[in-house]
PDB file of N, CA and C in Angstrom:
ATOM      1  N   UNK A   1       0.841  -1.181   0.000  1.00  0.00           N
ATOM      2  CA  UNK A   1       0.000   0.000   0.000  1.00  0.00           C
ATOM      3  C   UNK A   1       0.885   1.243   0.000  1.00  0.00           C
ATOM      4  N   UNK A   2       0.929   2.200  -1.159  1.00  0.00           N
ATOM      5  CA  UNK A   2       1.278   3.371  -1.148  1.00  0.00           C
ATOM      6  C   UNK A   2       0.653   4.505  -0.464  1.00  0.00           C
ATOM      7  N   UNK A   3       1.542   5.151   0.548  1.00  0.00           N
ATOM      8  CA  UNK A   3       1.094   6.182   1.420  1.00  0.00           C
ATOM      9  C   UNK A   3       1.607   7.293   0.733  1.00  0.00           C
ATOM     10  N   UNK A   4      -0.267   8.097   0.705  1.00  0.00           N
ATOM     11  CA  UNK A   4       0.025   9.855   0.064  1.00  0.00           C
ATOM     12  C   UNK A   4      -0.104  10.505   1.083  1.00  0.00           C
ATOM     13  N   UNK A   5       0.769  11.774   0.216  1.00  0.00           N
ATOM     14  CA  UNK A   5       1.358  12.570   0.762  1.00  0.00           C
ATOM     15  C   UNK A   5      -0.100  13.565   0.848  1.00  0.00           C
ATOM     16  N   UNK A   6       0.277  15.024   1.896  1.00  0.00           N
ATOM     17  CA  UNK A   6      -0.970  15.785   1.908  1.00  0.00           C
ATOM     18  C   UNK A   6       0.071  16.981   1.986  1.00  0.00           C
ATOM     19  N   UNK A   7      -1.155  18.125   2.048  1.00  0.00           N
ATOM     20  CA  UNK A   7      -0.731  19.039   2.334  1.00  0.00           C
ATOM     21  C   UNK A   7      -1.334  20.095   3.128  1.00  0.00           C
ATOM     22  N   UNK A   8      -1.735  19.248   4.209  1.00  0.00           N
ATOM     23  CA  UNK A   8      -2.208  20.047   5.162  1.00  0.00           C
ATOM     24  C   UNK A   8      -1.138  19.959   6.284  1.00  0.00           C
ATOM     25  N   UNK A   9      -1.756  21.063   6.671  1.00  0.00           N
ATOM     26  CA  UNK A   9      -0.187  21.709   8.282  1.00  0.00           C
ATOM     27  C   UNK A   9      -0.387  20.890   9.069  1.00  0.00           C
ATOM     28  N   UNK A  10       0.781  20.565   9.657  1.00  0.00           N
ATOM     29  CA  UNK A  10       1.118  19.786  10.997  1.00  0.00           C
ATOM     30  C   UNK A  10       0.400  20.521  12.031  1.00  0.00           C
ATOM     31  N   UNK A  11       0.412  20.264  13.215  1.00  0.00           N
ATOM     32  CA  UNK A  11      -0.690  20.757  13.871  1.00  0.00           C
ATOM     33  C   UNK A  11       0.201  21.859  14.715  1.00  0.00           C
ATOM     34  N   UNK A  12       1.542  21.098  14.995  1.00  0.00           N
ATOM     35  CA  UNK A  12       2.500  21.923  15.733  1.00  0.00           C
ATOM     36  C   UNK A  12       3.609  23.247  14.751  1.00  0.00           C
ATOM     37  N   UNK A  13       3.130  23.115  13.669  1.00  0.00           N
ATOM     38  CA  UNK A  13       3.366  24.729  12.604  1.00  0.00           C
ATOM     39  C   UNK A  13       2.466  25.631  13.067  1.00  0.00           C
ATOM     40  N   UNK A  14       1.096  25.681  13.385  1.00  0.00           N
ATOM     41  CA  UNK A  14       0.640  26.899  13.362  1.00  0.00           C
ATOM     42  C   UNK A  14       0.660  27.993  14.231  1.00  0.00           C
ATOM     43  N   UNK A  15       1.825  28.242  14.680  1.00  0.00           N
ATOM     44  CA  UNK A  15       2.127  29.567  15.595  1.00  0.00           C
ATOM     45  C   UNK A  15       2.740  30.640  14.477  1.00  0.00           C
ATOM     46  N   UNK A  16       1.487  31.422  14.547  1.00  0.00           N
ATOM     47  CA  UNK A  16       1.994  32.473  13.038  1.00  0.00           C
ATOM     48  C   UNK A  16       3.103  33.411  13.824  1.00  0.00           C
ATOM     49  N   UNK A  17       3.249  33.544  14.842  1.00  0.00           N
ATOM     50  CA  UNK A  17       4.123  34.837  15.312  1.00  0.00           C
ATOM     51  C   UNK A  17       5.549  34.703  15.735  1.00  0.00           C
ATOM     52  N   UNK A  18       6.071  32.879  15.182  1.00  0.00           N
ATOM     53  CA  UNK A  18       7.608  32.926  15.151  1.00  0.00           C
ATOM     54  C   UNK A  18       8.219  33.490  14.137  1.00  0.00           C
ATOM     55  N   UNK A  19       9.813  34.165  14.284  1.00  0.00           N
ATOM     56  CA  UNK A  19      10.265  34.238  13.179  1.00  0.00           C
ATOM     57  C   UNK A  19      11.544  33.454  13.148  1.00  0.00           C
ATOM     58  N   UNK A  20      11.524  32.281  13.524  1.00  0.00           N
ATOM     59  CA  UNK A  20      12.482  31.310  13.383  1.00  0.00           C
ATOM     60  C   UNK A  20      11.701  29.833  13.881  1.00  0.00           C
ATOM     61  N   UNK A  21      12.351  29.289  12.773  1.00  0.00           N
ATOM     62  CA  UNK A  21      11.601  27.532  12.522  1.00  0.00           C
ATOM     63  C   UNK A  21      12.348  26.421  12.342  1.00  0.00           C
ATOM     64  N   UNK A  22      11.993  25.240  12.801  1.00  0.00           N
ATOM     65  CA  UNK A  22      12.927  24.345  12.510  1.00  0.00           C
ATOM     66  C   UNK A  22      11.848  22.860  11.542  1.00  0.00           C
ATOM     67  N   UNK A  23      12.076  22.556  10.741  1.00  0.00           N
ATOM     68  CA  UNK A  23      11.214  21.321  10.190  1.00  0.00           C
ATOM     69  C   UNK A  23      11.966  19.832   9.741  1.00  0.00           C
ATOM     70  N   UNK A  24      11.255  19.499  10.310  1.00  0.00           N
ATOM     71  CA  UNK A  24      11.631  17.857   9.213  1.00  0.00           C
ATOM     72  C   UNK A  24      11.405  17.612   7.968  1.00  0.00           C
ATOM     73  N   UNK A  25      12.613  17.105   7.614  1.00  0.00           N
ATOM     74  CA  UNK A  25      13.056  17.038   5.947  1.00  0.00           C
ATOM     75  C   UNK A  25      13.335  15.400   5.698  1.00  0.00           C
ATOM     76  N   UNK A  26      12.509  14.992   4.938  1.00  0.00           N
ATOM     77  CA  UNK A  26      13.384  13.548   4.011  1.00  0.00           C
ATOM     78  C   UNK A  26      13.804  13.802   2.743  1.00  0.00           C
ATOM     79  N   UNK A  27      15.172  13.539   2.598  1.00  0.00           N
ATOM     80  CA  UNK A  27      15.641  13.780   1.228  1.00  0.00           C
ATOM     81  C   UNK A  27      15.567  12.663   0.330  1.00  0.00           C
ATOM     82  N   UNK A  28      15.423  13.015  -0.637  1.00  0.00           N
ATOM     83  CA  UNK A  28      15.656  11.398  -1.789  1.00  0.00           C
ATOM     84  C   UNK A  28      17.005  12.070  -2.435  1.00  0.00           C
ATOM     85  N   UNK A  29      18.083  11.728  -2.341  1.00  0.00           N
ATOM     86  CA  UNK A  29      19.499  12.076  -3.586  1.00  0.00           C
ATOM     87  C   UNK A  29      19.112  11.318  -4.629  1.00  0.00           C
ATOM     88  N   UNK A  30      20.578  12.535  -5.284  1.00  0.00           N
ATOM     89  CA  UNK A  30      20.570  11.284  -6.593  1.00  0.00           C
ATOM     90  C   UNK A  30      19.173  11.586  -7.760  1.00  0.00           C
ATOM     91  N   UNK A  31      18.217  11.992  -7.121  1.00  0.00           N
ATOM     92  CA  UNK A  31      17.254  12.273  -8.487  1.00  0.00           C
ATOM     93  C   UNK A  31      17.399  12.921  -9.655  1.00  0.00           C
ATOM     94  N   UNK A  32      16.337  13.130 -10.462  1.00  0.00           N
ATOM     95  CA  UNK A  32      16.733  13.477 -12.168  1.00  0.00           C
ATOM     96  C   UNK A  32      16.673  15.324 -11.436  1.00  0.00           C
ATOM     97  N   UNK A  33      15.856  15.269 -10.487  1.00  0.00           N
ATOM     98  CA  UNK A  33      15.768  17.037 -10.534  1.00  0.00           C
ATOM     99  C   UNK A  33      15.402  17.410  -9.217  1.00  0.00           C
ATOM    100  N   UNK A  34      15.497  18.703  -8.628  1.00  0.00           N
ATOM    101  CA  UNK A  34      15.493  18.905  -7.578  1.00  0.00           C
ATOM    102  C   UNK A  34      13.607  19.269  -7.485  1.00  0.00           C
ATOM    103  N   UNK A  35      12.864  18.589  -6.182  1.00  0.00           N
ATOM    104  CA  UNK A  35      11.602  18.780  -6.119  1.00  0.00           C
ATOM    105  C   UNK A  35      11.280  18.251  -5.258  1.00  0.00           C
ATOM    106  N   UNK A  36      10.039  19.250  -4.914  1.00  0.00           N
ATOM    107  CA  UNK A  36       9.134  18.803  -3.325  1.00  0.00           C
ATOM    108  C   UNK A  36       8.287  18.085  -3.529  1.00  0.00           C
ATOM    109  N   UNK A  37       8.234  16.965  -2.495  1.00  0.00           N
ATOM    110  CA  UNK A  37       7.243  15.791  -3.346  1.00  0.00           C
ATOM    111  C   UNK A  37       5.429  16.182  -1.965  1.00  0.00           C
ATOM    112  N   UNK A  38       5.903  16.845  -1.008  1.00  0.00           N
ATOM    113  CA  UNK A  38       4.728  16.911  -0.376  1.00  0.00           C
ATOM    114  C   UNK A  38       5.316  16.742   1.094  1.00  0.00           C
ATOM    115  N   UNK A  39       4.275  16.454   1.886  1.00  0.00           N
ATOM    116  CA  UNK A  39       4.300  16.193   3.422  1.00  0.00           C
ATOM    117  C   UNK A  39       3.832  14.910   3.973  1.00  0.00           C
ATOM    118  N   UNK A  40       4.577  14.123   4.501  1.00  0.00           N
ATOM    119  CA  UNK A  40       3.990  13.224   4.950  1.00  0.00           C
ATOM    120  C   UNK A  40       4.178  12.536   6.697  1.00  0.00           C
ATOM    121  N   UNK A  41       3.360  12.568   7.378  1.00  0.00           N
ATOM    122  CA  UNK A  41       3.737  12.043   8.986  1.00  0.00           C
ATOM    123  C   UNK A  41       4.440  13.347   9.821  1.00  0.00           C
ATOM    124  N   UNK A  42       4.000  15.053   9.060  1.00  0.00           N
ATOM    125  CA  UNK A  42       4.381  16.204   9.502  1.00  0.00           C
ATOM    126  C   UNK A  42       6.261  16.128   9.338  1.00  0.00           C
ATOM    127  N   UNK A  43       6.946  15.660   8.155  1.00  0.00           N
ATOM    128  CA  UNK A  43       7.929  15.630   7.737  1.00  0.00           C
ATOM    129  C   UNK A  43       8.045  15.981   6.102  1.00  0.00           C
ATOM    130  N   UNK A  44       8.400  16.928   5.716  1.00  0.00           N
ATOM    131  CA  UNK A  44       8.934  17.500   4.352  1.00  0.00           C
ATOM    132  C   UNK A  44       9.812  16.671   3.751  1.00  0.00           C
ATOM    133  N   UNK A  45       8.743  16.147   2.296  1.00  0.00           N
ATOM    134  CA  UNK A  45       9.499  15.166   1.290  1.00  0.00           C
ATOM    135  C   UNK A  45      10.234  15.664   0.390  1.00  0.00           C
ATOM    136  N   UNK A  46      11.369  15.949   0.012  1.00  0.00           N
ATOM    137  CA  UNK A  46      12.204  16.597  -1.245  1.00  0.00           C
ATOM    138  C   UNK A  46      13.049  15.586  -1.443  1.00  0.00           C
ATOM    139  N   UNK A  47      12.940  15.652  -3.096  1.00  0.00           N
ATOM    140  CA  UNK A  47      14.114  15.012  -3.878  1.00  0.00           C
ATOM    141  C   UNK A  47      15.316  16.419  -4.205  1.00  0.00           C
ATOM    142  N   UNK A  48      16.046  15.512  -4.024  1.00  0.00           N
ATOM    143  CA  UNK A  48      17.430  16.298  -4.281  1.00  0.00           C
ATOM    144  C   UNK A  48      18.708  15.745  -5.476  1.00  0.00           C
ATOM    145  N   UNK A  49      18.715  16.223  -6.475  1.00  0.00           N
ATOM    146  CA  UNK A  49      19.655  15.643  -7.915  1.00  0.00           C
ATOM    147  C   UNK A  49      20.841  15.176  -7.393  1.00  0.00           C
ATOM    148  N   UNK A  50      21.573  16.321  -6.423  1.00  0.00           N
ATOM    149  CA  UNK A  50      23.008  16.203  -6.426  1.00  0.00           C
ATOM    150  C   UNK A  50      23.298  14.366  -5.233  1.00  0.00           C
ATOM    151  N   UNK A  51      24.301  14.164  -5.152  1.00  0.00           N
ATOM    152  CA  UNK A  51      24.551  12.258  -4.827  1.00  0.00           C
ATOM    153  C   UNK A  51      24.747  13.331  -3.410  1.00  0.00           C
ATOM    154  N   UNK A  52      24.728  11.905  -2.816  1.00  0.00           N
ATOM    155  CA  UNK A  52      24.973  11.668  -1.113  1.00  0.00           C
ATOM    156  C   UNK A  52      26.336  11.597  -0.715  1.00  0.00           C
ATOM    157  N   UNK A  53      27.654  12.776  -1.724  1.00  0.00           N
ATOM    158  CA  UNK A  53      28.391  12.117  -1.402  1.00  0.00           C
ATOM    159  C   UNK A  53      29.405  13.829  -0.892  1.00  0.00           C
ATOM    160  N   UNK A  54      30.338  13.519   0.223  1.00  0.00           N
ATOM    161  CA  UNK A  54      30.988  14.419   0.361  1.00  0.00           C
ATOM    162  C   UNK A  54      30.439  15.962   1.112  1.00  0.00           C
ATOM    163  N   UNK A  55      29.050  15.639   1.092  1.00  0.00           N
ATOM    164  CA  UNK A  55      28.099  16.721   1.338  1.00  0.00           C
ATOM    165  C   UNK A  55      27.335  18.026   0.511  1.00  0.00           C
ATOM    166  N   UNK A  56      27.601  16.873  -0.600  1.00  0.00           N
ATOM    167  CA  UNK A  56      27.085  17.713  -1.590  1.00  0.00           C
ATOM    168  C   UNK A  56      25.405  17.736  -1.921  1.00  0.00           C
ATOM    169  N   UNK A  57      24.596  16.863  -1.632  1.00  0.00           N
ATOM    170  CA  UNK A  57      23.478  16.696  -1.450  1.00  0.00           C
ATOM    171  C   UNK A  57      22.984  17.440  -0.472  1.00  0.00           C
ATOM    172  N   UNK A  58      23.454  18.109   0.968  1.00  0.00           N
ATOM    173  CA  UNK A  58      23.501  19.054   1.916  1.00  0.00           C
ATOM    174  C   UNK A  58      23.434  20.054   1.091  1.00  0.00           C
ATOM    175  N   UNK A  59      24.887  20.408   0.519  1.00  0.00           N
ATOM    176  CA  UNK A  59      24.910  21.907   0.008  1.00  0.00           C
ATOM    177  C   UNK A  59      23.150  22.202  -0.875  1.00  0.00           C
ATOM    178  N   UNK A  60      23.518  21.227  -2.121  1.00  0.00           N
ATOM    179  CA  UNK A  60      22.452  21.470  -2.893  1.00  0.00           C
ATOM    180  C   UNK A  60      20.547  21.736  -2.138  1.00  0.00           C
ATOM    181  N   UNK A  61      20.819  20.986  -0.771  1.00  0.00           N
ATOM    182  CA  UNK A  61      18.938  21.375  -0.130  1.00  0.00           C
ATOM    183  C   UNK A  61      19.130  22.904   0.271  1.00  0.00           C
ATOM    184  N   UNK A  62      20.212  23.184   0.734  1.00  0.00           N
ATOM    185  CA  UNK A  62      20.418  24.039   1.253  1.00  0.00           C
ATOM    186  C   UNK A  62      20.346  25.574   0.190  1.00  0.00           C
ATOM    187  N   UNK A  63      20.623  25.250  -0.589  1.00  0.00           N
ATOM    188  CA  UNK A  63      20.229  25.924  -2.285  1.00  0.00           C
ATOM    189  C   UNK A  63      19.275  25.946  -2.523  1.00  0.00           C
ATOM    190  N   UNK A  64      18.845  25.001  -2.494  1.00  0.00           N
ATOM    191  CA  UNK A  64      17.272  24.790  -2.784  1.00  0.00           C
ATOM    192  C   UNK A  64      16.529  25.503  -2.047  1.00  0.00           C
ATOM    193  N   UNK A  65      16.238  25.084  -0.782  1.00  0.00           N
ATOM    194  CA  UNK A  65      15.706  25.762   0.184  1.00  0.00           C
ATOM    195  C   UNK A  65      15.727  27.269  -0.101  1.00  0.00           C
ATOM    196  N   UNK A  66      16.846  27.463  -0.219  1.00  0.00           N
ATOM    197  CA  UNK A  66      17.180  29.445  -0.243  1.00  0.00           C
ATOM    198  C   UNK A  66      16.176  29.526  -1.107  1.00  0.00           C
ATOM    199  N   UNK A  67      16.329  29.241  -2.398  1.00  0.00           N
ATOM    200  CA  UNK A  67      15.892  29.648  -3.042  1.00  0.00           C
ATOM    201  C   UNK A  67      14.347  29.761  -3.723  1.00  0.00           C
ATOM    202  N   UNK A  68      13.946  28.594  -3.148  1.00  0.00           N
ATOM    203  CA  UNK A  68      12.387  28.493  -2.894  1.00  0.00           C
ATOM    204  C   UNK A  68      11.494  29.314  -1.678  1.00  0.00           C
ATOM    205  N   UNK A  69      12.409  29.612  -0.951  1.00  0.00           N
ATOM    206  CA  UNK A  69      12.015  30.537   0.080  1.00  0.00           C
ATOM    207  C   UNK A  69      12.447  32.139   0.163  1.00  0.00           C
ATOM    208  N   UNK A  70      13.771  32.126  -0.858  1.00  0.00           N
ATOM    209  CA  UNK A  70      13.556  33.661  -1.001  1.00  0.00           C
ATOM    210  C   UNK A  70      15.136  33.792  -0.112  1.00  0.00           C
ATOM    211  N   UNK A  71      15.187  33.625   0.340  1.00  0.00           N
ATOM    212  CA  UNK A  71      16.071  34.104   1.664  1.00  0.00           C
ATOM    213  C   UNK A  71      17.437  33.739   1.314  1.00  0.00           C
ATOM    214  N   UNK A  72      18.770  34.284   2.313  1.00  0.00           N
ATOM    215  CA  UNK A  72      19.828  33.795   1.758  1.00  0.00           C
ATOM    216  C   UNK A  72      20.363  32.651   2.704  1.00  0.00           C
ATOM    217  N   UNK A  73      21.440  31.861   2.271  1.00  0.00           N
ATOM    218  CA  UNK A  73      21.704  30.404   2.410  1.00  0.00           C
ATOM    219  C   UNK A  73      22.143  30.779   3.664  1.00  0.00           C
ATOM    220  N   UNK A  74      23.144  31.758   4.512  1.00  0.00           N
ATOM    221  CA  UNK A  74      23.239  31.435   5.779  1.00  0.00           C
ATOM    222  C   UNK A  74      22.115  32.039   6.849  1.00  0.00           C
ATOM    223  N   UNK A  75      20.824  31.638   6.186  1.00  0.00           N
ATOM    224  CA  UNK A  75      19.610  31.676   7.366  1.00  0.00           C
ATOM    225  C   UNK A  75      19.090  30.295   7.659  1.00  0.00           C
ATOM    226  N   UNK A  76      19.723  29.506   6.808  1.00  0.00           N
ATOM    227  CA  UNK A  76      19.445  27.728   7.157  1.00  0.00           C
ATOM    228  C   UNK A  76      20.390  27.398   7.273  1.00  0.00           C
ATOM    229  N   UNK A  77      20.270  25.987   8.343  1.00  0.00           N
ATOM    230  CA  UNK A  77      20.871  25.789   8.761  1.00  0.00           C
ATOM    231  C   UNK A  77      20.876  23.932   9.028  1.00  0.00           C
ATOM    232  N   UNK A  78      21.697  22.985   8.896  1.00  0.00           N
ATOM    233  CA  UNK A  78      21.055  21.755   9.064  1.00  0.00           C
ATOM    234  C   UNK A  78      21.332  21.570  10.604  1.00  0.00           C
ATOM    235  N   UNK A  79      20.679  21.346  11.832  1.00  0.00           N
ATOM    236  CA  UNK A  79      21.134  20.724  12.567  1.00  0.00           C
ATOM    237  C   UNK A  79      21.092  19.556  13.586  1.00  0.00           C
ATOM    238  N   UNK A  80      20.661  18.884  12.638  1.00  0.00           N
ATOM    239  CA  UNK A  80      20.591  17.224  12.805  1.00  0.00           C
ATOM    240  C   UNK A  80      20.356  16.534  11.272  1.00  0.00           C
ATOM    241  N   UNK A  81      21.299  15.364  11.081  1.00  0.00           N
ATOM    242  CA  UNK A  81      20.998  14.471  10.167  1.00  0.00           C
ATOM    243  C   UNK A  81      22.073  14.518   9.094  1.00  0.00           C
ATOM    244  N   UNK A  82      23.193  15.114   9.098  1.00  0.00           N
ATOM    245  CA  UNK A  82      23.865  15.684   8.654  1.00  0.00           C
ATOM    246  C   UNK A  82      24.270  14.354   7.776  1.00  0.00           C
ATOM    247  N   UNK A  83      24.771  13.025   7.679  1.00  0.00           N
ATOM    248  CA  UNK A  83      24.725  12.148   7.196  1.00  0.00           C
ATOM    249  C   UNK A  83      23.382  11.313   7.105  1.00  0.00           C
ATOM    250  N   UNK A  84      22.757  11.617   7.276  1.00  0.00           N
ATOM    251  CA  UNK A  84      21.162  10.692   7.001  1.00  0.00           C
ATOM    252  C   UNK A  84      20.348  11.723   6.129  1.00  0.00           C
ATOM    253  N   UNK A  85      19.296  10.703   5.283  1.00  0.00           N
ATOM    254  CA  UNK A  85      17.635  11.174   4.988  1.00  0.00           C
ATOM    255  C   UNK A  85      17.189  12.264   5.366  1.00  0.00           C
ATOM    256  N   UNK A  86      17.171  11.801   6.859  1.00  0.00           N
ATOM    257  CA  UNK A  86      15.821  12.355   7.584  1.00  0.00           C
ATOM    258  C   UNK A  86      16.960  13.657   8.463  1.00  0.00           C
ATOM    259  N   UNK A  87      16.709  14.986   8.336  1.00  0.00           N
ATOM    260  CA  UNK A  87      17.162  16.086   8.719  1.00  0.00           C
ATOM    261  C   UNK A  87      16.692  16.792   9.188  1.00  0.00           C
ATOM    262  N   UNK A  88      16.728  17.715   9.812  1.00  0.00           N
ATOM    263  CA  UNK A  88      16.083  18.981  10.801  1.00  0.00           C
ATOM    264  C   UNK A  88      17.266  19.915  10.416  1.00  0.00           C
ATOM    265  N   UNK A  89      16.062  21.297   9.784  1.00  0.00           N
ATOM    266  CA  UNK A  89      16.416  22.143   9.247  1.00  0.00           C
ATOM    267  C   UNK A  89      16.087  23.466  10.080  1.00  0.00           C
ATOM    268  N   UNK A  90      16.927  24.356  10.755  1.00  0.00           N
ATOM    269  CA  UNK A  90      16.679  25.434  11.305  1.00  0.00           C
ATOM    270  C   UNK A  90      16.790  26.673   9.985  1.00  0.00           C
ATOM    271  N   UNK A  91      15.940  27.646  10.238  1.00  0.00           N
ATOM    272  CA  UNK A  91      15.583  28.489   9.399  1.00  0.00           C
ATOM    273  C   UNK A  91      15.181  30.073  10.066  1.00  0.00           C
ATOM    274  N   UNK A  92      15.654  30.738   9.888  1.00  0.00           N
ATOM    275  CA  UNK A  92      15.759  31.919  10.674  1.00  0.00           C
ATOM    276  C   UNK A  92      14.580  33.034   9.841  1.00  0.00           C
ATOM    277  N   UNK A  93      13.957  33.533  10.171  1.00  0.00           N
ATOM    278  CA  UNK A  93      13.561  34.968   9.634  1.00  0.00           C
ATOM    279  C   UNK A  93      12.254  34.467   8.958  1.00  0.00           C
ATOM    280  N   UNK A  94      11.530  33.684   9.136  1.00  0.00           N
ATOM    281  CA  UNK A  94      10.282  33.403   8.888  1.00  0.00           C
ATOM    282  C   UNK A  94       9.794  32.765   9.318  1.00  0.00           C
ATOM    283  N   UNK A  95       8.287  32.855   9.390  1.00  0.00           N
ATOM    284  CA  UNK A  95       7.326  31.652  10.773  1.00  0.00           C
ATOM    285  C   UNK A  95       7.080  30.392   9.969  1.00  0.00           C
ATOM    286  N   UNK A  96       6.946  29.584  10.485  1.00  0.00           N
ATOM    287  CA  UNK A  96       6.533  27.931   9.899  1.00  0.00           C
ATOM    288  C   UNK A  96       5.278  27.992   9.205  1.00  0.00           C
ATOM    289  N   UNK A  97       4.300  28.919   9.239  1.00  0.00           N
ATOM    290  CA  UNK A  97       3.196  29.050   8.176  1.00  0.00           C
ATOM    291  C   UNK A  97       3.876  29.564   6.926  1.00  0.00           C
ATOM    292  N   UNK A  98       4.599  30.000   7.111  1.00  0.00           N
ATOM    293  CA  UNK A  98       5.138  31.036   5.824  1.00  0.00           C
ATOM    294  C   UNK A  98       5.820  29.997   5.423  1.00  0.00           C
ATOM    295  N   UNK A  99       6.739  29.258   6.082  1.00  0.00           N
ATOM    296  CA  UNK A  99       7.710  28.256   5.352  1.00  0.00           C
ATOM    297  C   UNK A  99       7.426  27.048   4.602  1.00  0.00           C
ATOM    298  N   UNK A 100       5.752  26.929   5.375  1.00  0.00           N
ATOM    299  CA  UNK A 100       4.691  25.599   4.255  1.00  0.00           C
ATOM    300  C   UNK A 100       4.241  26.117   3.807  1.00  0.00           C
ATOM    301  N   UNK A 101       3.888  26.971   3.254  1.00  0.00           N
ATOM    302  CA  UNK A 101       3.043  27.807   2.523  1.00  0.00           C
ATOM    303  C   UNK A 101       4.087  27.852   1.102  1.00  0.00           C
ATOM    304  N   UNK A 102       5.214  28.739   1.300  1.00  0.00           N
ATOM    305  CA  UNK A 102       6.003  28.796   0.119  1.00  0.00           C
ATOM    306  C   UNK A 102       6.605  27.251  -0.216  1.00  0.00           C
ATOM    307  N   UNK A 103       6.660  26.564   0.340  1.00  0.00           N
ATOM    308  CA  UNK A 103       7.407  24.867   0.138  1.00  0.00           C
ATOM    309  C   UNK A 103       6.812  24.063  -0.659  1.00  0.00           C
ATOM    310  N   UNK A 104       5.101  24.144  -0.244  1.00  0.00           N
ATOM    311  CA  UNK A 104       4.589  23.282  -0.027  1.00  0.00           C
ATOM    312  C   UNK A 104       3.714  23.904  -1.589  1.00  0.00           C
ATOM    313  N   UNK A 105       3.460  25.204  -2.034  1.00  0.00           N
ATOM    314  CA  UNK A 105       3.290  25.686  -3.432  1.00  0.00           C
ATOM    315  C   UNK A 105       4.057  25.527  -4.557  1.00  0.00           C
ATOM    316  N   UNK A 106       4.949  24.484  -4.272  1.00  0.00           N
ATOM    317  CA  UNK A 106       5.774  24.330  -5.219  1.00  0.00           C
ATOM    318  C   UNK A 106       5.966  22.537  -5.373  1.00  0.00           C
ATOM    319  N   UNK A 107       4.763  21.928  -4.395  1.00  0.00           N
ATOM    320  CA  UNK A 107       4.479  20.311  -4.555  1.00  0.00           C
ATOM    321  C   UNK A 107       4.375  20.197  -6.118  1.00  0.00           C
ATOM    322  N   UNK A 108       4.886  18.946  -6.125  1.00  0.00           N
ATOM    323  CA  UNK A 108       4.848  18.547  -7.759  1.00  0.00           C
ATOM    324  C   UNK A 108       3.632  17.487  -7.941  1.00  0.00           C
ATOM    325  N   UNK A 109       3.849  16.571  -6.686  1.00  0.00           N
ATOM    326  CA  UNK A 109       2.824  15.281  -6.868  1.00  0.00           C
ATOM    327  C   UNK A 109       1.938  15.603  -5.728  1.00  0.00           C
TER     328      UNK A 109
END
């Protein structure tokens, strides 16, 4: 059984009046292209092109991220997961509604 993804808010995002956030990220490396596949179990699905290797799959979310959100690269931050999937991403200067909101408008599937 294939589990879909949604895109409704976690329950623990909706405090509109932070301006610093931290979320859960699963990465897929290695894909044909960089893209948000959705939300699933209140954890952020993205594929990421660049390989798992050296920390280059890091750099590249971290690109990504900026740039889907607007902001510049040293306002994120990884700090947990640094060799794994599954990551926690600190993010400075915008509230967690704002950060699913712009992420999550750019779902592909």
């Amino acid at each position: 059984m294939v589990k879909k993804t949604t895109r409704q808010m976690p329950l623990d995002w909706q405090n509109t009046d932070e301006s610093h956030a931290k979320i859960a990220v699963q990465i897929t490396p290695s894909a044909s292209k960089n893209e948000i596949i959705g939300m699933q179990n209140d954890v952020l699905r993205i594929k990421i092109s660049a390989p798992p290797v050296k920390g280059k799959a890091n750099k590249e979310l971290i690109d990504y991220l900026s740039h889907l959100l607007g902001i510049s690269k040293d306002r994120l931050e990884i700090v947990k997961g640094h060799t794994s999937k599954n990551k926690l991403i600190s993010i400075d200067g915008l509230s967690k509604v704002s950060i699913l909101e712009k992420l999550l408008s750019n779902t592909t599937t």
